[in-house]
Structures are given as C-alpha cells and as structure tokens.
N, C-alpha and C. Protein backbone atom coordinates (compact mmCIF):
# COMPACT_ATOMS: atom_id res chain seq x y z
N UNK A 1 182.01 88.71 145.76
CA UNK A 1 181.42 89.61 144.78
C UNK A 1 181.57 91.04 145.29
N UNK A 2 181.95 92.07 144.46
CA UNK A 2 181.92 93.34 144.71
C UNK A 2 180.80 93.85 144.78
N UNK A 3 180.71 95.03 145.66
CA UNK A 3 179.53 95.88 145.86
C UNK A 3 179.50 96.70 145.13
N UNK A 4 178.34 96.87 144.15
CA UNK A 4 178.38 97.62 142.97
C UNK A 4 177.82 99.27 143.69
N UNK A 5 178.21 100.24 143.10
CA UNK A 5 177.53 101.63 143.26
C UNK A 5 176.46 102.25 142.72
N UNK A 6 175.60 102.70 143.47
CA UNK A 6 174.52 102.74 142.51
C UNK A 6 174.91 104.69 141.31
N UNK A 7 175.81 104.65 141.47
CA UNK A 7 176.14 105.35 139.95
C UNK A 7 176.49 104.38 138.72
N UNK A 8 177.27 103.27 139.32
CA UNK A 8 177.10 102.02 138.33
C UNK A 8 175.66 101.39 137.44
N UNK A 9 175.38 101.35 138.93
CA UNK A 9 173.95 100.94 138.50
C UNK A 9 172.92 101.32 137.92
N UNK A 10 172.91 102.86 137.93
CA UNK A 10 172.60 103.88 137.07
C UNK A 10 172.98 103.79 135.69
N UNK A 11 173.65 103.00 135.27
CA UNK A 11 174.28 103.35 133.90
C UNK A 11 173.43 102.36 133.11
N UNK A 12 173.27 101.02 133.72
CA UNK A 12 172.53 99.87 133.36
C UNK A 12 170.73 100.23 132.97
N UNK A 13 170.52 100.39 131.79
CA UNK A 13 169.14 101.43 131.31
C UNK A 13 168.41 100.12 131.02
N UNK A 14 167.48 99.41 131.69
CA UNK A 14 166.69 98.45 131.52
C UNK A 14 165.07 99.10 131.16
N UNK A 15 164.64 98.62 130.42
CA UNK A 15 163.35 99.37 130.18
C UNK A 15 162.03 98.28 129.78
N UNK A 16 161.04 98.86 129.98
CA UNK A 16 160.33 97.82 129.63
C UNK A 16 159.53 97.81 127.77
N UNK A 17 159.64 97.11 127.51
CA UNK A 17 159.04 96.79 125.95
C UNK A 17 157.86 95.81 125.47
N UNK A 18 157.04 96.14 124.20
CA UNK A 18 156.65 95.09 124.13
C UNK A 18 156.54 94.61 123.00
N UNK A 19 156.43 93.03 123.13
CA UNK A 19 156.74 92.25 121.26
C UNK A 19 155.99 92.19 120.52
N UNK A 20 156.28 92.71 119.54
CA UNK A 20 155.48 92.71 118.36
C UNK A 20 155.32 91.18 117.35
N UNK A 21 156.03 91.20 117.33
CA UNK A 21 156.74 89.96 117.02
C UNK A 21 157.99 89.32 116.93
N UNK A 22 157.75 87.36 116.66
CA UNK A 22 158.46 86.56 117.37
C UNK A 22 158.37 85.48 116.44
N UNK A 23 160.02 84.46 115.64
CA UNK A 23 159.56 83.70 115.28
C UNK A 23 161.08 83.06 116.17
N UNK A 24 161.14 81.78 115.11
CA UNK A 24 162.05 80.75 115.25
C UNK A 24 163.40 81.13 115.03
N UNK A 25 164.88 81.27 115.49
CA UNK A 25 165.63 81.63 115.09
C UNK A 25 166.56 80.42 114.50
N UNK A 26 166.03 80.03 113.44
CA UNK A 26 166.35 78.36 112.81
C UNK A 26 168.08 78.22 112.51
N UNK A 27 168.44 79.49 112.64
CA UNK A 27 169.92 79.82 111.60
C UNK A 27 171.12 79.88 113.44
N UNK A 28 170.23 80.05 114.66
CA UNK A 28 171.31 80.09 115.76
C UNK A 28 171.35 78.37 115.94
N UNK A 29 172.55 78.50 116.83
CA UNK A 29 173.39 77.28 117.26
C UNK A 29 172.68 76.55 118.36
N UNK A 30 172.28 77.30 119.17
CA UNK A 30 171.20 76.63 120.79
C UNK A 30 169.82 77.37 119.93
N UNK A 31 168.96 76.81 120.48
CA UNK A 31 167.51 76.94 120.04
C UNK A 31 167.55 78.59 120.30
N UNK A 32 166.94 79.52 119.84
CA UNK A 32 166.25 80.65 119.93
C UNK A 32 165.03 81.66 119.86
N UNK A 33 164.72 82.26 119.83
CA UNK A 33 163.62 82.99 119.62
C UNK A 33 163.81 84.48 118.80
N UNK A 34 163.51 84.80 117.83
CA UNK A 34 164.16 86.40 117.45
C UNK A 34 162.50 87.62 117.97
N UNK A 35 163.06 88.63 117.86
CA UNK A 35 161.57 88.95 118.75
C UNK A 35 162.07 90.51 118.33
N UNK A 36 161.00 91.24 118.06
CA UNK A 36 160.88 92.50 117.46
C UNK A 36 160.04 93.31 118.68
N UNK A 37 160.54 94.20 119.20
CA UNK A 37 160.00 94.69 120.54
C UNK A 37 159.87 96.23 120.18
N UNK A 38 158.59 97.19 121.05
CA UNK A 38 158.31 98.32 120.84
C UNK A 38 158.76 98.78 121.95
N UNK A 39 159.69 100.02 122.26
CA UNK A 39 159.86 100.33 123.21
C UNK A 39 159.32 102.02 123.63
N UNK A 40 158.33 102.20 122.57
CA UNK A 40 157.59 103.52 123.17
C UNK A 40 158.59 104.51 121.91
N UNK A 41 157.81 105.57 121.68
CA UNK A 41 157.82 106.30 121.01
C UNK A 41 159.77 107.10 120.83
N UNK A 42 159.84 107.17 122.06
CA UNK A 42 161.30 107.91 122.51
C UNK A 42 162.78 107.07 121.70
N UNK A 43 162.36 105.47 122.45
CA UNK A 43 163.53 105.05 121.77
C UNK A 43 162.79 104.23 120.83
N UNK A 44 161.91 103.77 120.01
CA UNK A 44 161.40 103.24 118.87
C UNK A 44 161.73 101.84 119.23
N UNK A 45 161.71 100.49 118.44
CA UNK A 45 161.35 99.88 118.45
C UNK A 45 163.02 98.65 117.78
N UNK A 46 163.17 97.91 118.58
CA UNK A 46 164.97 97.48 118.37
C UNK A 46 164.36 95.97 118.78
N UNK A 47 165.77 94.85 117.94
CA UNK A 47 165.21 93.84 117.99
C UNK A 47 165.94 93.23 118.94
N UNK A 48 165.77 91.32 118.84
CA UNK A 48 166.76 90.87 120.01
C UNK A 48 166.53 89.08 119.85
N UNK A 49 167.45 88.47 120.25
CA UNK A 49 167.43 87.02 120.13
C UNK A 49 167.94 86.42 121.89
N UNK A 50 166.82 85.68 122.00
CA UNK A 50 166.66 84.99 123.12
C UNK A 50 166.76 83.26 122.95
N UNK A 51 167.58 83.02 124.11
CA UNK A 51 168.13 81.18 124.08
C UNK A 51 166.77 80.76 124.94
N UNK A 52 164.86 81.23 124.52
CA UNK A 52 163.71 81.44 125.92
C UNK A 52 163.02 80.42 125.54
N UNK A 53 163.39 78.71 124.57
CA UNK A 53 162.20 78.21 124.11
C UNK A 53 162.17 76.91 124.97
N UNK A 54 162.53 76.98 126.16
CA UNK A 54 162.23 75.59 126.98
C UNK A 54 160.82 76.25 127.58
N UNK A 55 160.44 77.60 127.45
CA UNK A 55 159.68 77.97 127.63
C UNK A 55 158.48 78.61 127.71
N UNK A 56 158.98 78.93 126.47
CA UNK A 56 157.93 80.20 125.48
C UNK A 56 158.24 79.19 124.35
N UNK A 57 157.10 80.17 123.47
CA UNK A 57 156.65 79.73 121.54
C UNK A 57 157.26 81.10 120.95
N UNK A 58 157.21 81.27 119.90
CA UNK A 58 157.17 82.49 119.21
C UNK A 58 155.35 82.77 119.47
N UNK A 59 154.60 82.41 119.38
CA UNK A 59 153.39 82.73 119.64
C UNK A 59 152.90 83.29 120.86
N UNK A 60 153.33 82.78 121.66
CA UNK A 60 153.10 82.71 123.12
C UNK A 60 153.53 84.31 123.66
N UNK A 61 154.93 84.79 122.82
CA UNK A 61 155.42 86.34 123.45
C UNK A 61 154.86 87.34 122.97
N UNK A 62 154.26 87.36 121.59
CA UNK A 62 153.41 88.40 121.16
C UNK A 62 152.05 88.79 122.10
N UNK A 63 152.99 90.54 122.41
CA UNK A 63 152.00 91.10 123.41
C UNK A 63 152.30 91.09 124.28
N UNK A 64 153.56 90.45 124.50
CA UNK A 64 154.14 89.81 125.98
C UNK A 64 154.60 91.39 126.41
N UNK A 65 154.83 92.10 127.95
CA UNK A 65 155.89 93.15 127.74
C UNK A 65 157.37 92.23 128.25
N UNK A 66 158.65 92.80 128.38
CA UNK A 66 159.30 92.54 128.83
C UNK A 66 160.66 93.61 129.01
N UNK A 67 161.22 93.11 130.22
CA UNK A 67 162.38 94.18 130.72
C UNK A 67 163.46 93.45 130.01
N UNK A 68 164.03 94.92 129.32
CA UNK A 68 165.45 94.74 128.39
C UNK A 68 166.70 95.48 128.44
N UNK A 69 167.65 95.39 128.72
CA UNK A 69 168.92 96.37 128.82
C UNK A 69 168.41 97.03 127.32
N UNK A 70 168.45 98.31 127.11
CA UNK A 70 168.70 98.81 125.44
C UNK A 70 170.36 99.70 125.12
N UNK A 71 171.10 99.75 126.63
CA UNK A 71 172.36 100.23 126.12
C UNK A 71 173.48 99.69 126.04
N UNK A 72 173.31 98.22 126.02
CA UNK A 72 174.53 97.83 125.60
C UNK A 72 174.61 97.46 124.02
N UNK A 73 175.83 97.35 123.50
CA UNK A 73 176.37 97.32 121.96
C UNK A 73 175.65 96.44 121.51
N UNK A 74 175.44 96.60 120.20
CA UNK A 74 174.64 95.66 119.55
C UNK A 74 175.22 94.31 119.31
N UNK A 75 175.01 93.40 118.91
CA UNK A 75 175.72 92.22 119.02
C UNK A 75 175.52 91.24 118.33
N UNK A 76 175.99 90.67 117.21
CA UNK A 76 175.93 90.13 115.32
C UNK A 76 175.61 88.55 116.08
N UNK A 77 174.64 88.27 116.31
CA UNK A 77 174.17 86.59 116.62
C UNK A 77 174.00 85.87 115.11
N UNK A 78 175.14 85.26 114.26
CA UNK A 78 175.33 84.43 113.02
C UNK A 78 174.57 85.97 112.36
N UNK A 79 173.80 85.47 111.29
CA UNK A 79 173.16 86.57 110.73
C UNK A 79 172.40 87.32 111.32
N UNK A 80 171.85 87.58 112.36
CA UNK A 80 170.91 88.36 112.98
C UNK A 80 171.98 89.59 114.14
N UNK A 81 171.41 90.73 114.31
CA UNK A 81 171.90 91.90 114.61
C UNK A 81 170.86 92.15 115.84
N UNK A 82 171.64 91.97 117.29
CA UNK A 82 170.59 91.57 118.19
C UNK A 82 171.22 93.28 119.16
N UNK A 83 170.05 93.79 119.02
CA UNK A 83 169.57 95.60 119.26
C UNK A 83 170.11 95.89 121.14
N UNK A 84 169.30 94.78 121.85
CA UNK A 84 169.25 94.82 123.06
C UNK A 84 169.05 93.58 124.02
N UNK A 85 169.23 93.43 124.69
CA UNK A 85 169.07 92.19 125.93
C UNK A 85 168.02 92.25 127.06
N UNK A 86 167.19 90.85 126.21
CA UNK A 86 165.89 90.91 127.05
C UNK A 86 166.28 89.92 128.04
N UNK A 87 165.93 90.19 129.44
CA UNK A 87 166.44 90.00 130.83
C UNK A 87 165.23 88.51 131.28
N UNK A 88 166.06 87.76 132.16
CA UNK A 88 165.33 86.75 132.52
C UNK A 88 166.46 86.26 133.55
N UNK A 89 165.52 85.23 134.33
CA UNK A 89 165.88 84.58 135.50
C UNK A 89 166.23 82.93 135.38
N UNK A 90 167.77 82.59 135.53
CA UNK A 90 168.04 81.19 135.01
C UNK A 90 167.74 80.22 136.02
N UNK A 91 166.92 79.26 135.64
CA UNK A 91 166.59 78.22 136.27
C UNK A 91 167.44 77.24 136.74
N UNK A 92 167.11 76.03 137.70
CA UNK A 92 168.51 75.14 137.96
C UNK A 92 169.03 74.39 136.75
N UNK A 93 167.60 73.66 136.06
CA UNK A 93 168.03 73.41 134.70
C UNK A 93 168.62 73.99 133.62
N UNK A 94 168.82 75.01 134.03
CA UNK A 94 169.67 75.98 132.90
C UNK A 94 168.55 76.81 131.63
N UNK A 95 167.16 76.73 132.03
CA UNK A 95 166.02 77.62 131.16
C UNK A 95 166.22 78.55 132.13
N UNK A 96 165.51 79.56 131.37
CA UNK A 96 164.96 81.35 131.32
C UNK A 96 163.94 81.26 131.25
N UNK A 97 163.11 81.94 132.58
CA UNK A 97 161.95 82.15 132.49
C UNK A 97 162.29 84.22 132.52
N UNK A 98 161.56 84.75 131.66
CA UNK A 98 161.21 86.42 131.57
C UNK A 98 161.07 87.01 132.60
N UNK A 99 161.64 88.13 132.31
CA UNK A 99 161.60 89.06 133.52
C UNK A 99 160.51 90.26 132.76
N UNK A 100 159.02 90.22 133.66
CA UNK A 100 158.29 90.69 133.14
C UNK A 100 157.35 91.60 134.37
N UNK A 101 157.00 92.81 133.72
CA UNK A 101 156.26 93.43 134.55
C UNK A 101 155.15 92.72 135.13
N UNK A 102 154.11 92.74 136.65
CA UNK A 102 153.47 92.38 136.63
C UNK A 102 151.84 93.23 136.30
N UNK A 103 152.26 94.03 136.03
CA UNK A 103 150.75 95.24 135.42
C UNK A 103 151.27 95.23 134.43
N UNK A 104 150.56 95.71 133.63
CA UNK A 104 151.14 96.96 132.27
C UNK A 104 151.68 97.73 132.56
N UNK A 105 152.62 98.29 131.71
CA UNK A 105 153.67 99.25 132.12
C UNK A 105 153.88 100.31 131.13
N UNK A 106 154.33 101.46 130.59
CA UNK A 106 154.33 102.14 129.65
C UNK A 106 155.62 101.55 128.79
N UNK A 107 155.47 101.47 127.47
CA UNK A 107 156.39 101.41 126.47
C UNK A 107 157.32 102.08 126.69
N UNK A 108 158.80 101.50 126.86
CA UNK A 108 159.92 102.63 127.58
C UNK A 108 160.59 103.18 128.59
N UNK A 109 158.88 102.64 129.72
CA UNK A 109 159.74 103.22 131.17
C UNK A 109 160.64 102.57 131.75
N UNK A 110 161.27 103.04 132.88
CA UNK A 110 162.62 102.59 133.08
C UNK A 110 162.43 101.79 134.67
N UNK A 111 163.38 100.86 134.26
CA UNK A 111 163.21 100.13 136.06
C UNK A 111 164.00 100.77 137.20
N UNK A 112 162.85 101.22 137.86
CA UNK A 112 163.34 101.81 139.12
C UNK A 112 164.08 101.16 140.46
C-alpha cells in the first residue's frame, strides 16, 4: 500500500452530521437504509444510502450523528441520488458498524 500525503488527505472532507431521518430503501438490490442527514447550517443538509441493516433500523439512526465524506460526486443508487458517504467500519462478516462520534459534536465539523 502507498503512503498517502497528508495534502491528499486533506482533500478527503469528512464531517460529522446528524439524521433526521431514515427509512427502508425497498427499491436497492442488497438491503439498505436511505437517511436524510443535517450537516449544520454551512453545508445544509444532503442525503445518502447505506448497505447498515445487519445492524441498525431506520428507527434506531434518527438522532444518530455520524461521520460522512460530503465531497465526493453524487452517485444515482437505482432511483435514489445518494449526496454523500456515510463512513463505517467492515466487519469479518462483511456488516458495517458506524463511524460515530463519541460526544456530540457540532453539525459540520470536520475530522481532525
């Protein structure tokens, strides 16, 4: 693996958000979650579809915060238009558990 630079790494804008809401994404191919996230006043509020239900509900993330790339391209999941990429840690079984602040965090701020 290459050693990345942290001007690279700089470019990668992960921020933290939180969900407003979350239902079933009945229309994707692997199970999903679609999830409507606030990311603070600056960059407003962008959506996103997660493969997260070996683990979560749609119930369960409302309120949740969570860390999300917001600059990469948006990306057409069947009918849904997925804003940003909410970040998680893959298990051996192949689930995602969230990559989540452990305090509260401000809507927006950025991972240091």
């Amino acid at each position: 693996m290459n050693d990345l630079t942290w001007k690279e790494f700089e470019r990668v804008d992960v921020r933290v958000g939180t969900i407003l809401s979350a239902e079933e994404f009945k229309e994707a191919i692997k199970p999903a979650i679609k999830m409507t996230i606030d990311f603070g006043e600056k960059i407003g509020i962008k959506k996103s579809s997660a493969q997260i239900t070996d683990h979560y509900n749609p119930q369960s993330l409302v309120g949740m915060q969570v860390a999300a790339v917001i600059n990469f391209p948006n990306k057409q999941i069947g009918p849904f238009m997925s804003e940003c990429l909410v970040t998680g840690f893959t298990q051996p079984d192949g689930s995602i558990i969230l990559a989540v602040p452990q305090k509260g965090a401000l809507n927006g701020s950025r991972l240091a």
